[in-house]
Each structure stands twice: as structure tokens, then as C-alpha cells.
Protein backbone atom coordinates (compact mmCIF):
# COMPACT_ATOMS: atom_id res chain seq x y z
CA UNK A 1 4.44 8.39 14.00
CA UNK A 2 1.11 9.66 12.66
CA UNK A 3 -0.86 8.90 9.74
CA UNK A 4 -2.52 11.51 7.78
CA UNK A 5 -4.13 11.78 4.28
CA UNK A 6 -1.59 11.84 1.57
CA UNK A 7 -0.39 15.40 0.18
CA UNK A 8 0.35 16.49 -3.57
CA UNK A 9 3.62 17.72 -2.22
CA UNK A 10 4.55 14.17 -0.84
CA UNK A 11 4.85 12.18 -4.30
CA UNK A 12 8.32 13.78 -4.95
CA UNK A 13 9.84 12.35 -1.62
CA UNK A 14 7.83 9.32 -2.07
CA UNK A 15 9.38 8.43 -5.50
CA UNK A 16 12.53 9.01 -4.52
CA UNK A 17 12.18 5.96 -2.04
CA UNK A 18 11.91 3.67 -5.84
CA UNK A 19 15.79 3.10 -6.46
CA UNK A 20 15.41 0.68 -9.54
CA UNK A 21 12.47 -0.86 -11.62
CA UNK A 22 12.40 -4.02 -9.09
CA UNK A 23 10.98 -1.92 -6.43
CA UNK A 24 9.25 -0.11 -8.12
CA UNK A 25 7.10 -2.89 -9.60
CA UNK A 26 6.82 -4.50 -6.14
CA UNK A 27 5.11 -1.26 -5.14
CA UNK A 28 2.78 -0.67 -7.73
CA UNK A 29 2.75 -3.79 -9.43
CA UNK A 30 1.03 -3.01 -12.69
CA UNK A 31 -0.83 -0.26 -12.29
CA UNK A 32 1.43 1.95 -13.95
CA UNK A 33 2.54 1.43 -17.82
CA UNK A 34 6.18 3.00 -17.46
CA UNK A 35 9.06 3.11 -15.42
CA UNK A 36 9.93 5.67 -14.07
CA UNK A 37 6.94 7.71 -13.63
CA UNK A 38 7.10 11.61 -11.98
CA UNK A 39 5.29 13.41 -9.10
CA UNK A 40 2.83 14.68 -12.02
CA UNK A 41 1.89 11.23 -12.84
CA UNK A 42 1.52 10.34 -8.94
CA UNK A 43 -0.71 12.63 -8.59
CA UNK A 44 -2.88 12.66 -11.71
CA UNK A 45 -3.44 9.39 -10.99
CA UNK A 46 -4.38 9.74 -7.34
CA UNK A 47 -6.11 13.57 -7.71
CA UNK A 48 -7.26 13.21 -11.06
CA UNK A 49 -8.41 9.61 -11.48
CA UNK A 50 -9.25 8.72 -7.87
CA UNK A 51 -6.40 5.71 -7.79
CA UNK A 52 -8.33 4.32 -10.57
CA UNK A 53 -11.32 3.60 -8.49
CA UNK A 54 -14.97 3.94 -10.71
CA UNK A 55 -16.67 5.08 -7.07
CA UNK A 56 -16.07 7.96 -6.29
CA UNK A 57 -15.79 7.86 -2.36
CA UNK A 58 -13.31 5.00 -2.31
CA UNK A 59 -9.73 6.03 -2.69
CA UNK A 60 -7.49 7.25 0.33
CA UNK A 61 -4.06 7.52 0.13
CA UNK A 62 -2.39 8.07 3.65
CA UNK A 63 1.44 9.60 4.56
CA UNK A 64 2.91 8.05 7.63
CA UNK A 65 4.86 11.29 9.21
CA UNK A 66 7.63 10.97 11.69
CA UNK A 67 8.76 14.17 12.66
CA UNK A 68 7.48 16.24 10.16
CA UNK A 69 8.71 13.91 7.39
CA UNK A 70 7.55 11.93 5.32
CA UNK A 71 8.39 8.03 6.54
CA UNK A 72 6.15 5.36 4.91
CA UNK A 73 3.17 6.05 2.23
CA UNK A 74 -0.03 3.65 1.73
CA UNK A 75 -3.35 3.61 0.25
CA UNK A 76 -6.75 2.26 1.31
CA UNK A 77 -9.70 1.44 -0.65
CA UNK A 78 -12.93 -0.10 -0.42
CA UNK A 79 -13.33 -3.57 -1.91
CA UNK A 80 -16.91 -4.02 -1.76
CA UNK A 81 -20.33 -2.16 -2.26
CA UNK A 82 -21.15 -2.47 1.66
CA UNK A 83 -17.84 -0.67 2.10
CA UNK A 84 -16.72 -3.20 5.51
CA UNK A 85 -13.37 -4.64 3.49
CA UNK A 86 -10.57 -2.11 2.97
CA UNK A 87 -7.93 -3.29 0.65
CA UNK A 88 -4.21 -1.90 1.97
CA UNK A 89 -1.55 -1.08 -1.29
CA UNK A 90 1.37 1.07 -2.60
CA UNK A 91 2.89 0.32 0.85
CA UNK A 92 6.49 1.72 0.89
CA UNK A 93 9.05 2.92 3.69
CA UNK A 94 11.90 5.58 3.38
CA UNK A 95 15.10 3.17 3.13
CA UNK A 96 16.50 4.49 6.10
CA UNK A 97 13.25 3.70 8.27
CA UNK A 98 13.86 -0.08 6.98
CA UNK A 99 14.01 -2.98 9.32
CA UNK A 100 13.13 -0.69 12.83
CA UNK A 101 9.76 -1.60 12.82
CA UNK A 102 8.19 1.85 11.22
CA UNK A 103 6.89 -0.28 8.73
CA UNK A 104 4.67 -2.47 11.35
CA UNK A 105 3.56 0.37 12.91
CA UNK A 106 2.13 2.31 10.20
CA UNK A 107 0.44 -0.69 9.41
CA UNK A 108 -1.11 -1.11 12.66
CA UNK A 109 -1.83 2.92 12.69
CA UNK A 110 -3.83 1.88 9.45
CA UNK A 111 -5.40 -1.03 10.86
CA UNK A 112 -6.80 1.21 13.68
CA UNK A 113 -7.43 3.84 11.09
CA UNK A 114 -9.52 1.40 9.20
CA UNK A 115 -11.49 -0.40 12.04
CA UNK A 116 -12.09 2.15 14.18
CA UNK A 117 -12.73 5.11 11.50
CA UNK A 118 -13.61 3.62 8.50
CA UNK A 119 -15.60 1.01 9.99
CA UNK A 120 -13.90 -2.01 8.22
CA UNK A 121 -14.93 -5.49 9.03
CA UNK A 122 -11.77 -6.72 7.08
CA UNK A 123 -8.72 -5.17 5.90
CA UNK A 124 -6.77 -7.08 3.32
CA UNK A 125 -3.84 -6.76 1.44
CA UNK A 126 -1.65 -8.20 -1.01
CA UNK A 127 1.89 -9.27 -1.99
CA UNK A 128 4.09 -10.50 -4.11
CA UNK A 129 5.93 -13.73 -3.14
CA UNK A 130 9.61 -12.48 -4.19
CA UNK A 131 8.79 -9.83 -1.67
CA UNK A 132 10.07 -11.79 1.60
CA UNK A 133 11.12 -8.72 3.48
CA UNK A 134 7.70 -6.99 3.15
CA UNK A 135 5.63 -10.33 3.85
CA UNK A 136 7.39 -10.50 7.05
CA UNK A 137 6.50 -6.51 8.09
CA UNK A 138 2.73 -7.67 7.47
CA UNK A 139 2.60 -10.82 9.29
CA UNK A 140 4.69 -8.86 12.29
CA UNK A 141 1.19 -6.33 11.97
CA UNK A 142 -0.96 -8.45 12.80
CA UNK A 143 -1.99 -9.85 9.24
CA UNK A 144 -2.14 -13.49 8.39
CA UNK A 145 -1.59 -15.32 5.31
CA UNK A 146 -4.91 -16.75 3.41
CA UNK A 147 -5.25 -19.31 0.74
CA UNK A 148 -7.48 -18.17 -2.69
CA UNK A 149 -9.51 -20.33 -4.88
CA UNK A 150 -7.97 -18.39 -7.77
CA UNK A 151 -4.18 -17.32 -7.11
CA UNK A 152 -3.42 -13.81 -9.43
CA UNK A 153 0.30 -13.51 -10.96
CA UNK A 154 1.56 -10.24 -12.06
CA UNK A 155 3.66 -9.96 -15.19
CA UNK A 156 7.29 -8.22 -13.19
CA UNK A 157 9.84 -7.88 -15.52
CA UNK A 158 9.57 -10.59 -17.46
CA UNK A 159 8.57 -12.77 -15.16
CA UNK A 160 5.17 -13.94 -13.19
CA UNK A 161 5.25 -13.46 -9.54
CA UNK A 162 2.48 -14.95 -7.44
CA UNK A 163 0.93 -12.54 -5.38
CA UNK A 164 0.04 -13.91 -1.59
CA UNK A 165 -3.14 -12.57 -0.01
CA UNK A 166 -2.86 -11.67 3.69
CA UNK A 167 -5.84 -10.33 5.78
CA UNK A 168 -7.07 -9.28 9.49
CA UNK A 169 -10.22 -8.49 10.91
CA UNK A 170 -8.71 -7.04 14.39
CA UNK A 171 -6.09 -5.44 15.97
């Protein structure tokens, strides 16, 4: 597997990995107004609007490639002005790379992508408590649960889902 910087030409294959509303609202929580959106709103958001970062060096999506295809999709930001945390989101795998550990290991490709590249001190990340399947895939990565002073619920059809923070600061 490799991990390279995301392509325009990826969103199509990457939204057709978002079966139903459930999934795709443990993807992208709320950072999208509808369901469903289209490639053309993928990208305006990542090309156009920088991932809806206000800095202007601090967006990076990333395709994990198996292959030649398309397998997993993530983004990386910086979280604070001395740019050492790097918050991980809009994981997703391909269905059929599910449960065979591509999922761990295009974490831990990030992980060394954002230590040993980026310079990260931390690399954080989180997600939604309903989300057992994915929790699991992060702890197997090497990330471990943290508690917050301030726990953040997003509003997921109709209902409000804690969201668990994770973090690492190695491999």
C-alpha cells in the first residue's frame, strides 16, 4: 500500500464507498449540509475551500493506493499555530478492504507520514462512539483513547453521538 496526496479524480470512487446516510455521517460528521453530496462538492470543498481550513498551508488530503486503486482515503490537518499536532479525519476504506487490516496500515503509513515528514509531535483523531468497528482499527494503529475536559456530540440523524478522542505521539 502507498499513500499519496489525494486526486480530483479519486472523489468519485471514494463516494461510492458511502452506501447510506449512516456512513456517511460517520465519515464526515457534520461538515457537510446534505446527503448525498457529488464528486463536484468533494472537491470544491477540498480544492476550492482548502477542507475548510482559514490557513492556507494546512489541509492534506491523502489516497491510500493498493495496486493502482484507490483503497482507503484520509485527511490531515494542522491543529495548532506551531504546526506539531496533526488532526487525522474523513477516514474511510473500500468495503471490500474491510476487516484485513488495510485500514491499520494506512493509518500507520499516515502516522509515519506525519512524524517523520510533517514533523508532528502529536497526531490525533476523532470518533464517534456508535462507530465500534472503526475505534477498534485505531486502537489496533497504535492510537490510544484520551479523556477531554469538554466531550463534543455531533447531531447524526437525529440523534447525539459522543465523539471519543484518540491520540499518539509515536509509532
Amino acid at each position: 500500500m502507498k499513500l499519496r496526496p489525494y486526486k480530483p479524480c479519486d472523489a468519485e470512487t471514494i463516494l461510492s464507498w458511502i452506501r447510506d446516510e449512516t456512513t456517511f455521517r460517520r465519515w464526515s460528521t457534520d461538515r457537510y449540509d446534505h446527503y448525498p453530496i457529488t464528486a463536484a462538492d468533494m472537491n470544491h470543498k477540498y480544492m476550492d475551500l482548502n477542507g475548510d481550513c482559514v490557513e492556507p498551508d494546512n489541509f492534506y488530503p491523502m489516497t491510500a493506493v493498493q495496486d493502482g486503486k484507490p483503497v482507503g482515503h484520509m485527511i490531515m490537518r494542522y491543529t495548532n499555530p506551531e504546526q506539531t499536532v496533526l488532526r487525522f479525519g474523513f477516514i474511510i476504506l473500500d468495503d471490500a478492504m474491510r476487516g484485513k487490516g488495510y485500514g491499520k496500515q494506512m493509518l500507520r503509513l499516515a502516522m509515519k507520514y506525519a512524524f517523520e515528514i510533517m514533523g508532528a509531535e502529536k497526531v490525533t483523531l476523532g470518533v464517534l462512539a456508535n462507530n465500534p468497528n472503526a475505534l477498534h482499527c485505531y486502537q489496533a494503529a497504535g492510537l490510544r483513547l484520551v479523556e477531554v475536559d469538554e466531550p463534543t456530540y455531533y447531531p447524526i440523524l437525529g440523534e447525539q453521538v459522543l465523539c471519543l478522542e484518540l491520540e499518539a505521539d509515536s509509532l
